[in-house]
N, C-alpha and C. Protein backbone atom coordinates (compact mmCIF):
# COMPACT_ATOMS: atom_id res chain seq x y z
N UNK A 1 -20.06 52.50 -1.07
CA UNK A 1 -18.63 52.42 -1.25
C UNK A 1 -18.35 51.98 -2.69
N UNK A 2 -17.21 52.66 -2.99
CA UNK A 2 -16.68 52.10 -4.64
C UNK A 2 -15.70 51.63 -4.49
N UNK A 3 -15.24 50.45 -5.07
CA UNK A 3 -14.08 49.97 -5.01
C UNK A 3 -13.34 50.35 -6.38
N UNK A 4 -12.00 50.69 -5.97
CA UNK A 4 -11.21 51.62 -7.35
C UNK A 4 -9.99 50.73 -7.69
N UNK A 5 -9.79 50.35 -8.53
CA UNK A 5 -8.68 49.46 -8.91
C UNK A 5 -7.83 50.52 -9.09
N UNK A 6 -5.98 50.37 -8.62
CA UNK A 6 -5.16 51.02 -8.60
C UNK A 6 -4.20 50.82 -9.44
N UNK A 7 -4.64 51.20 -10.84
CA UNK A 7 -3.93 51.36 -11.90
C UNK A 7 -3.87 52.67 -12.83
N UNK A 8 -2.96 52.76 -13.18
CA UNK A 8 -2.55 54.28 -13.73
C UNK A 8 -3.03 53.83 -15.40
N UNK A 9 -2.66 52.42 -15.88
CA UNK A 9 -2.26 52.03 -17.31
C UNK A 9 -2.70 50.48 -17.10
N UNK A 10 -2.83 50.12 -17.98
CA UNK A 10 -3.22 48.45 -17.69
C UNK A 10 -2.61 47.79 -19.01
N UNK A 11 -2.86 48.07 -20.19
CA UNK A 11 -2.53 47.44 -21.89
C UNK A 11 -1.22 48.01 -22.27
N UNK A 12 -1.18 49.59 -21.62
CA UNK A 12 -0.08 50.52 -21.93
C UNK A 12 1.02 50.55 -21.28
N UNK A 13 2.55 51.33 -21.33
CA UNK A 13 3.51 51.28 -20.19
C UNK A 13 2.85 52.57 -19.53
N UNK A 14 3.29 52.24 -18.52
CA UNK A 14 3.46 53.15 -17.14
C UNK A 14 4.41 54.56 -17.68
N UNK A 15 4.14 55.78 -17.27
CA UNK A 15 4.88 56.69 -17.30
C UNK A 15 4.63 57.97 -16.31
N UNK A 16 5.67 59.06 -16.18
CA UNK A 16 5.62 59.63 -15.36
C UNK A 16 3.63 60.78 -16.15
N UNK A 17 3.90 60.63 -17.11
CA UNK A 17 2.92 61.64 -17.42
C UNK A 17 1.27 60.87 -17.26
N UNK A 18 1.27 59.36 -17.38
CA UNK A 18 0.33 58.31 -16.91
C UNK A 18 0.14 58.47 -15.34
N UNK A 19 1.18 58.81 -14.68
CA UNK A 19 1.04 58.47 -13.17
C UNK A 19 0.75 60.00 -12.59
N UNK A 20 0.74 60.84 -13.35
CA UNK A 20 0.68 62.26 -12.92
C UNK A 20 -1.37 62.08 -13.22
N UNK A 21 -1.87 61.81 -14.73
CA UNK A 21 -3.39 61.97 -14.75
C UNK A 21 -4.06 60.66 -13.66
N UNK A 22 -3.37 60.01 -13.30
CA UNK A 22 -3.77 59.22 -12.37
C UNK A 22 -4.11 59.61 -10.96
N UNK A 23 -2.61 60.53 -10.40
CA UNK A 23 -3.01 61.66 -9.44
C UNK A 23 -4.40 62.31 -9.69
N UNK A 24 -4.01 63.33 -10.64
CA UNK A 24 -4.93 63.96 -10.46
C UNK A 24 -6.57 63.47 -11.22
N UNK A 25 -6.91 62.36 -11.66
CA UNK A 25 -7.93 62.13 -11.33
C UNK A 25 -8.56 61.69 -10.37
N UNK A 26 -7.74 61.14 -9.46
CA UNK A 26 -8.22 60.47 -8.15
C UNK A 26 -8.36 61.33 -7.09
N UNK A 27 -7.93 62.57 -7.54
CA UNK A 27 -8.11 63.77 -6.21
C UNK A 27 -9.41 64.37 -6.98
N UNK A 28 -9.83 64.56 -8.33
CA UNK A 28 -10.95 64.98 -8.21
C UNK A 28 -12.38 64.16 -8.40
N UNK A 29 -11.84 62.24 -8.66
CA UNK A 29 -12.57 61.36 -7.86
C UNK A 29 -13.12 61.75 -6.51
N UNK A 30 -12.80 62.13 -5.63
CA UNK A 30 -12.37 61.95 -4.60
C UNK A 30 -13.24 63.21 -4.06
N UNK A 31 -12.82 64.23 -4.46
CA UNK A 31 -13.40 65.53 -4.24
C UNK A 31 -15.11 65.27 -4.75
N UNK A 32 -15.55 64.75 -5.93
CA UNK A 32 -16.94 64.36 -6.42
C UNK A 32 -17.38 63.59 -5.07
N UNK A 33 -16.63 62.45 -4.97
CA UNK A 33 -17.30 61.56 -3.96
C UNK A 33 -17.68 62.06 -2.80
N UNK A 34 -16.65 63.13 -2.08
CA UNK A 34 -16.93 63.24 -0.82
C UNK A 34 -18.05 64.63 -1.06
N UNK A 35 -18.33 64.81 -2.08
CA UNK A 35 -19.92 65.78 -2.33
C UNK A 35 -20.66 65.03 -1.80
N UNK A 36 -21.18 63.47 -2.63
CA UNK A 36 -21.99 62.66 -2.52
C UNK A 36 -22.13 62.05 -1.19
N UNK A 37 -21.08 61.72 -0.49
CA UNK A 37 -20.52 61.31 0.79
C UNK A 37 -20.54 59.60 0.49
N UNK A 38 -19.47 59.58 -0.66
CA UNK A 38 -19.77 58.00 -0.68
C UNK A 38 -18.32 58.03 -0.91
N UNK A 39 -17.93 56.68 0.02
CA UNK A 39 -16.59 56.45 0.03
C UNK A 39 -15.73 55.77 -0.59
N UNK A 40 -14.63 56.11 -1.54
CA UNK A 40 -14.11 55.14 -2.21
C UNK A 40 -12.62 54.73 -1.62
N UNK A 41 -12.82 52.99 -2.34
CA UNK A 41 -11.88 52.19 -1.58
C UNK A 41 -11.00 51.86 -2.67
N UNK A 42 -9.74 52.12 -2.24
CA UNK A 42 -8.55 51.32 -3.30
C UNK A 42 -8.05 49.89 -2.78
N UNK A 43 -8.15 49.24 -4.05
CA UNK A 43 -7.57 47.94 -3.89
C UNK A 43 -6.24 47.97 -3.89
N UNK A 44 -5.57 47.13 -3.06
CA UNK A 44 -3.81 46.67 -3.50
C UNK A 44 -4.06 45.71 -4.72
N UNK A 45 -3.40 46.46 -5.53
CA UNK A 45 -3.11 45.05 -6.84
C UNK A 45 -1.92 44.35 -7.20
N UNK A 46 -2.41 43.86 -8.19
CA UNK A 46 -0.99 42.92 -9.02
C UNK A 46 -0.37 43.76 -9.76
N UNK A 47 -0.38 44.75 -9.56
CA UNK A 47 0.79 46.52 -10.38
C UNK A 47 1.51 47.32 -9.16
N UNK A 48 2.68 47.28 -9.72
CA UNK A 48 3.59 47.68 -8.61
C UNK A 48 2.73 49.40 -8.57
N UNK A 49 2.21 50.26 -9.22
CA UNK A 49 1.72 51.40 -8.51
C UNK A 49 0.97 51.70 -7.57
N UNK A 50 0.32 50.13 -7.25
CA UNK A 50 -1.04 50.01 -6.01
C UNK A 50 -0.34 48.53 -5.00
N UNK A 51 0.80 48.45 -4.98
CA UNK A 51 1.19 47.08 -4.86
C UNK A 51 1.40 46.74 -2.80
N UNK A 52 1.17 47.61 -2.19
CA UNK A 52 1.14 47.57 -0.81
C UNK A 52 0.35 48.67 -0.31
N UNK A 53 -0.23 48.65 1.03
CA UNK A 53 -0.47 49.55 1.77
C UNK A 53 -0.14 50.66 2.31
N UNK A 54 1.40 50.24 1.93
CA UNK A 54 1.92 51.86 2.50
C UNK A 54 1.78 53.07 0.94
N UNK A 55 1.80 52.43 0.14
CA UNK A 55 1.70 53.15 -1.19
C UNK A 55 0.39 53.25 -1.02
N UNK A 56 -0.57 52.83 -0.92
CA UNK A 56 -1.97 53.66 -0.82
C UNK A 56 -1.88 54.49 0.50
N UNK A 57 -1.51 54.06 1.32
CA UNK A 57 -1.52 55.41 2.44
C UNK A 57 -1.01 56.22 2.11
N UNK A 58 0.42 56.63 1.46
CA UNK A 58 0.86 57.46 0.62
C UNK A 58 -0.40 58.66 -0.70
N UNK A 59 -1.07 57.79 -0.90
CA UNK A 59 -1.86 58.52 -1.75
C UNK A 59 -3.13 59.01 -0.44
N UNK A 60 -3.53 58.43 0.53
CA UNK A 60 -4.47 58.66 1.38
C UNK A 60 -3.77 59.98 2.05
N UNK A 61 -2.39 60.23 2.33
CA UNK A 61 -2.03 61.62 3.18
C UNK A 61 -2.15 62.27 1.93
N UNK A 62 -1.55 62.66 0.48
CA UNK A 62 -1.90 63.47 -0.21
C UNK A 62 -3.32 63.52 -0.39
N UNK A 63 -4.02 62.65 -0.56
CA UNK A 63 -5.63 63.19 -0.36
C UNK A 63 -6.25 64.15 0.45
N UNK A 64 -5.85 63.44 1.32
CA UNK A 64 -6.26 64.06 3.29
C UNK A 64 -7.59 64.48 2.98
N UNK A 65 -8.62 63.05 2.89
CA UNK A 65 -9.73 63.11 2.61
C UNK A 65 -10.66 61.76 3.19
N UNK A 66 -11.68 62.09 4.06
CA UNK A 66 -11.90 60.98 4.90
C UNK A 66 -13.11 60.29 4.02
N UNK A 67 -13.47 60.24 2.86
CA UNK A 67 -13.60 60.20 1.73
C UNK A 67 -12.96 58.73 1.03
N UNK A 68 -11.84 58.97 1.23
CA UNK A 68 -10.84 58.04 0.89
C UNK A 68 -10.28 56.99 1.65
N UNK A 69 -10.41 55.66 1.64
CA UNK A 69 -9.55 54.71 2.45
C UNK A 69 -9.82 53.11 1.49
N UNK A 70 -9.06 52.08 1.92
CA UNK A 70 -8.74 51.23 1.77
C UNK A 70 -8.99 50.04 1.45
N UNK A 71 -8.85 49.08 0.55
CA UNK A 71 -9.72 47.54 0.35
C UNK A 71 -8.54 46.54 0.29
N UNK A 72 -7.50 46.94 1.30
CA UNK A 72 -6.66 45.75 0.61
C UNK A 72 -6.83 43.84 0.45
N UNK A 73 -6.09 43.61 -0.89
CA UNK A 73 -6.32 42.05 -1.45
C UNK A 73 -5.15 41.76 -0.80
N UNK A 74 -5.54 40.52 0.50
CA UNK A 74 -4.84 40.07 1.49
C UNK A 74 -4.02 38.94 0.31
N UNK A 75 -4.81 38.58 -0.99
CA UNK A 75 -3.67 37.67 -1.85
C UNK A 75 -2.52 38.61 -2.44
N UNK A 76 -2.87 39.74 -2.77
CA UNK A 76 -2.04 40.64 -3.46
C UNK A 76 -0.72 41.48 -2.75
N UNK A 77 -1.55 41.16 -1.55
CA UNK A 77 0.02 41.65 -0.39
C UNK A 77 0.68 40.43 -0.32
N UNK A 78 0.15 39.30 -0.17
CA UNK A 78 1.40 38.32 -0.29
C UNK A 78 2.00 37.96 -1.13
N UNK A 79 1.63 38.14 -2.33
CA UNK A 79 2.17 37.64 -3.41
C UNK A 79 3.48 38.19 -3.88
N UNK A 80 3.67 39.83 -3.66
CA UNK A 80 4.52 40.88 -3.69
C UNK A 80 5.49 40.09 -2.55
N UNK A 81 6.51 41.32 -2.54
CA UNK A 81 7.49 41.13 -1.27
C UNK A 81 7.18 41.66 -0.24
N UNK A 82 6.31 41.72 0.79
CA UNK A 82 5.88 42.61 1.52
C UNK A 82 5.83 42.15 3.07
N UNK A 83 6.07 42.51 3.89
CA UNK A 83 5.40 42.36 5.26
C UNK A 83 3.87 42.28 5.09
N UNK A 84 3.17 41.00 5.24
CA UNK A 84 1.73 41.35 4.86
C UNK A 84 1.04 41.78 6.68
N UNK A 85 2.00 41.18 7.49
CA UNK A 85 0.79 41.86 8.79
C UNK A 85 1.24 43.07 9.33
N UNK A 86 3.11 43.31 8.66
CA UNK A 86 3.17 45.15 9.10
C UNK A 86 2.01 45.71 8.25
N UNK A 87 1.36 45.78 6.99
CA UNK A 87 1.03 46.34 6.13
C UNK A 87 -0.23 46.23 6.58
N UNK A 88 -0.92 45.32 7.38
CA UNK A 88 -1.78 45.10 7.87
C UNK A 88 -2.14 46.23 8.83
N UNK A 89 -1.32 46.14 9.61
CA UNK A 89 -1.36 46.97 10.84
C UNK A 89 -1.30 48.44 10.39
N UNK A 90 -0.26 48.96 9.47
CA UNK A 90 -0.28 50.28 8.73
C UNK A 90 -1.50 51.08 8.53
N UNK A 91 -2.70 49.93 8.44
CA UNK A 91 -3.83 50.12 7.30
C UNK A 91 -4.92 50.67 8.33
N UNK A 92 -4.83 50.01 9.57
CA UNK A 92 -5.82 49.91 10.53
C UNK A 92 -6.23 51.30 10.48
N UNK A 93 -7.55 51.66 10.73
CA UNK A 93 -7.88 52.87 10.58
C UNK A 93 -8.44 53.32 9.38
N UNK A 94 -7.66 52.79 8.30
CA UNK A 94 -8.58 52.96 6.94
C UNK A 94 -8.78 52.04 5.85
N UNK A 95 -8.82 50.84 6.51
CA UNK A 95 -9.53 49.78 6.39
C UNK A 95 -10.80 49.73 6.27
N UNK A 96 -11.44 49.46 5.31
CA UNK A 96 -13.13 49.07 5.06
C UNK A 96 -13.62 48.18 4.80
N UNK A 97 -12.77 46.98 3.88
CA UNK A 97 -13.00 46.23 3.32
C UNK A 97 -11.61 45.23 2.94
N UNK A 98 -12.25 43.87 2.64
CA UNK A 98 -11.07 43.45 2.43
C UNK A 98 -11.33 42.50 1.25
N UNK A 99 -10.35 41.83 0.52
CA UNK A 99 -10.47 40.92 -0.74
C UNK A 99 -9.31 40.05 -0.22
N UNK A 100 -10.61 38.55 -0.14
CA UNK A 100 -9.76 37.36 0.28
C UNK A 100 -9.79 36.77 -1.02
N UNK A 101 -8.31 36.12 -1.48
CA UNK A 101 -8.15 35.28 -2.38
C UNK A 101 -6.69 35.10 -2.13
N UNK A 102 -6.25 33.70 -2.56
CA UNK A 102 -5.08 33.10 -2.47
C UNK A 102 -3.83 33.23 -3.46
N UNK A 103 -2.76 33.18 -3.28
CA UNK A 103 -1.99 33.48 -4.25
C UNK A 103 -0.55 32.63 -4.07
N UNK A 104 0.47 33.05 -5.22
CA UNK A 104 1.78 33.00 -4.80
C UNK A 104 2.44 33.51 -5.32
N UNK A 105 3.81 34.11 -4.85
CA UNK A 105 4.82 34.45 -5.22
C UNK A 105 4.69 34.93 -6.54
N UNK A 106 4.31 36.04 -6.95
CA UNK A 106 3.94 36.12 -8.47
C UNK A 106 3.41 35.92 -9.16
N UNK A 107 2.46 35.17 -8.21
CA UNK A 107 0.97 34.86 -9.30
C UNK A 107 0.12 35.23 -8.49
N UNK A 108 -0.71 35.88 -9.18
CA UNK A 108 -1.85 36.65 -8.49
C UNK A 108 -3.30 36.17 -8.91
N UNK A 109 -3.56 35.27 -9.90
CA UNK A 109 -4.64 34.35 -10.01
C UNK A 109 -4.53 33.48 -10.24
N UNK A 110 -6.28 32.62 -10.34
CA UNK A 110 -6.41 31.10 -10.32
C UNK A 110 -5.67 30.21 -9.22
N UNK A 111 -5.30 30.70 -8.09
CA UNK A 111 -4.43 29.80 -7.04
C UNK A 111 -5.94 29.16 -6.14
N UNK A 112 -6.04 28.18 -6.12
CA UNK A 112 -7.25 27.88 -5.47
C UNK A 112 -6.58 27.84 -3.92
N UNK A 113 -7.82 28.03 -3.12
CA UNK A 113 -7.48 28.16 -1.69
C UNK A 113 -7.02 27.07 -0.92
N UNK A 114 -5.99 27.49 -0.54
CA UNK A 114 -5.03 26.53 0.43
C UNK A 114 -3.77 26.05 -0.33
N UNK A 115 -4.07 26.62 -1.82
CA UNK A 115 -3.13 26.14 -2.52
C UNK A 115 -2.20 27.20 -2.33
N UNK A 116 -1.93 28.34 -2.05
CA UNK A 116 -0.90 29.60 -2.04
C UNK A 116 -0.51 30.03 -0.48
N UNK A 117 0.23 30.75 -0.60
CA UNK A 117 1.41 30.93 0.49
C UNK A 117 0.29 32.13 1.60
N UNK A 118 -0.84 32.35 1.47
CA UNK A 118 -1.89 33.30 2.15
C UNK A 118 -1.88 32.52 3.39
N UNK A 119 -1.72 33.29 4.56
CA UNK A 119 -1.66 32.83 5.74
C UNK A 119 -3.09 33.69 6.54
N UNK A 120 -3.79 33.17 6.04
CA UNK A 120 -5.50 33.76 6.29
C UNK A 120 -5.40 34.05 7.81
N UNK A 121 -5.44 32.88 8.40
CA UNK A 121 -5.30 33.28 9.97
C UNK A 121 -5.02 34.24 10.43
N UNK A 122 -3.42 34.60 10.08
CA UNK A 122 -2.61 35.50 10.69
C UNK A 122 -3.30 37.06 10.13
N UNK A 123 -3.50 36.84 8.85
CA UNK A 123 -3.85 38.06 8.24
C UNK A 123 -5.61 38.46 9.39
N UNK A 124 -6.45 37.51 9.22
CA UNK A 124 -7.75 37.87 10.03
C UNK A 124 -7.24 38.62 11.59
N UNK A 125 -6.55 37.64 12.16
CA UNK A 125 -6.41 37.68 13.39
C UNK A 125 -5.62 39.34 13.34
N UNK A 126 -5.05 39.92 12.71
CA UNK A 126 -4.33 41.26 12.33
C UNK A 126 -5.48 42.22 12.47
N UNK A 127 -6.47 41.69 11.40
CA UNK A 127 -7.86 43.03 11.27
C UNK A 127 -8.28 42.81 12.35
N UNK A 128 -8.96 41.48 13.14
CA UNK A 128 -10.02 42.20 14.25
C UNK A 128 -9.49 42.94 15.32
């Protein structure tokens, strides 16, 4: 499995012509991988273009590639505005992996654990 960080731009702004080679490299990511039969996983990040689960499922139906599924950062869904156990539940199915780390409200690092608004429990008790 590869884990793929879900960024179009990182130093640069975001644009429609950034978010278009982003598409289409990740469909022919994607197409390479599932040659190899190795599966790659997108993270939810701290960039609103990867910033919930339903936006990567969004990119998982345009894929429509079993190839493709999911790593969401259970800190990175909370930190956003999000339903983190609808988004949870959304995911089930293409779920592989997950990235525990703590967060808050807009900060997406250095929150040591127990120190941020991550409701681990609820989120575990969601996946099994």
């Amino acid at each position: 499995m590869i884990q793929l960080a879900g960024y179009d731009v990182y130093y640069q702004e975001a644009n429609n012509e950034t978010r278009r080679r982003f598409r289409d490299g990740l469909k022919e990511s994607v197409e390479m991988a599932s040659r190899a039969q190795v599966t790659l996983a997108m993270e939810i990040m701290d960039y609103p273009l990867m910033n919930s689960i339903s936006k990567a499922l969004g990119y998982a139906h345009y894929l429509n590639n079993p190839w493709f599924q999911l790593y969401p950062d259970i800190g990175n869904l909370s930190a956003w505005d999000n339903d983190v156990q609808m988004e949870l539940q959304a995911g089930i199915g293409h779920i592989v992996a997950v990235h525990v780390k703590d967060t808050k409200p807009g900060v997406f690092k250095n929150v040591p654990f127990g120190e941020g608004v991550v409701d681990f429990e609820r989120c575990f008790e969601t996946l099994k």
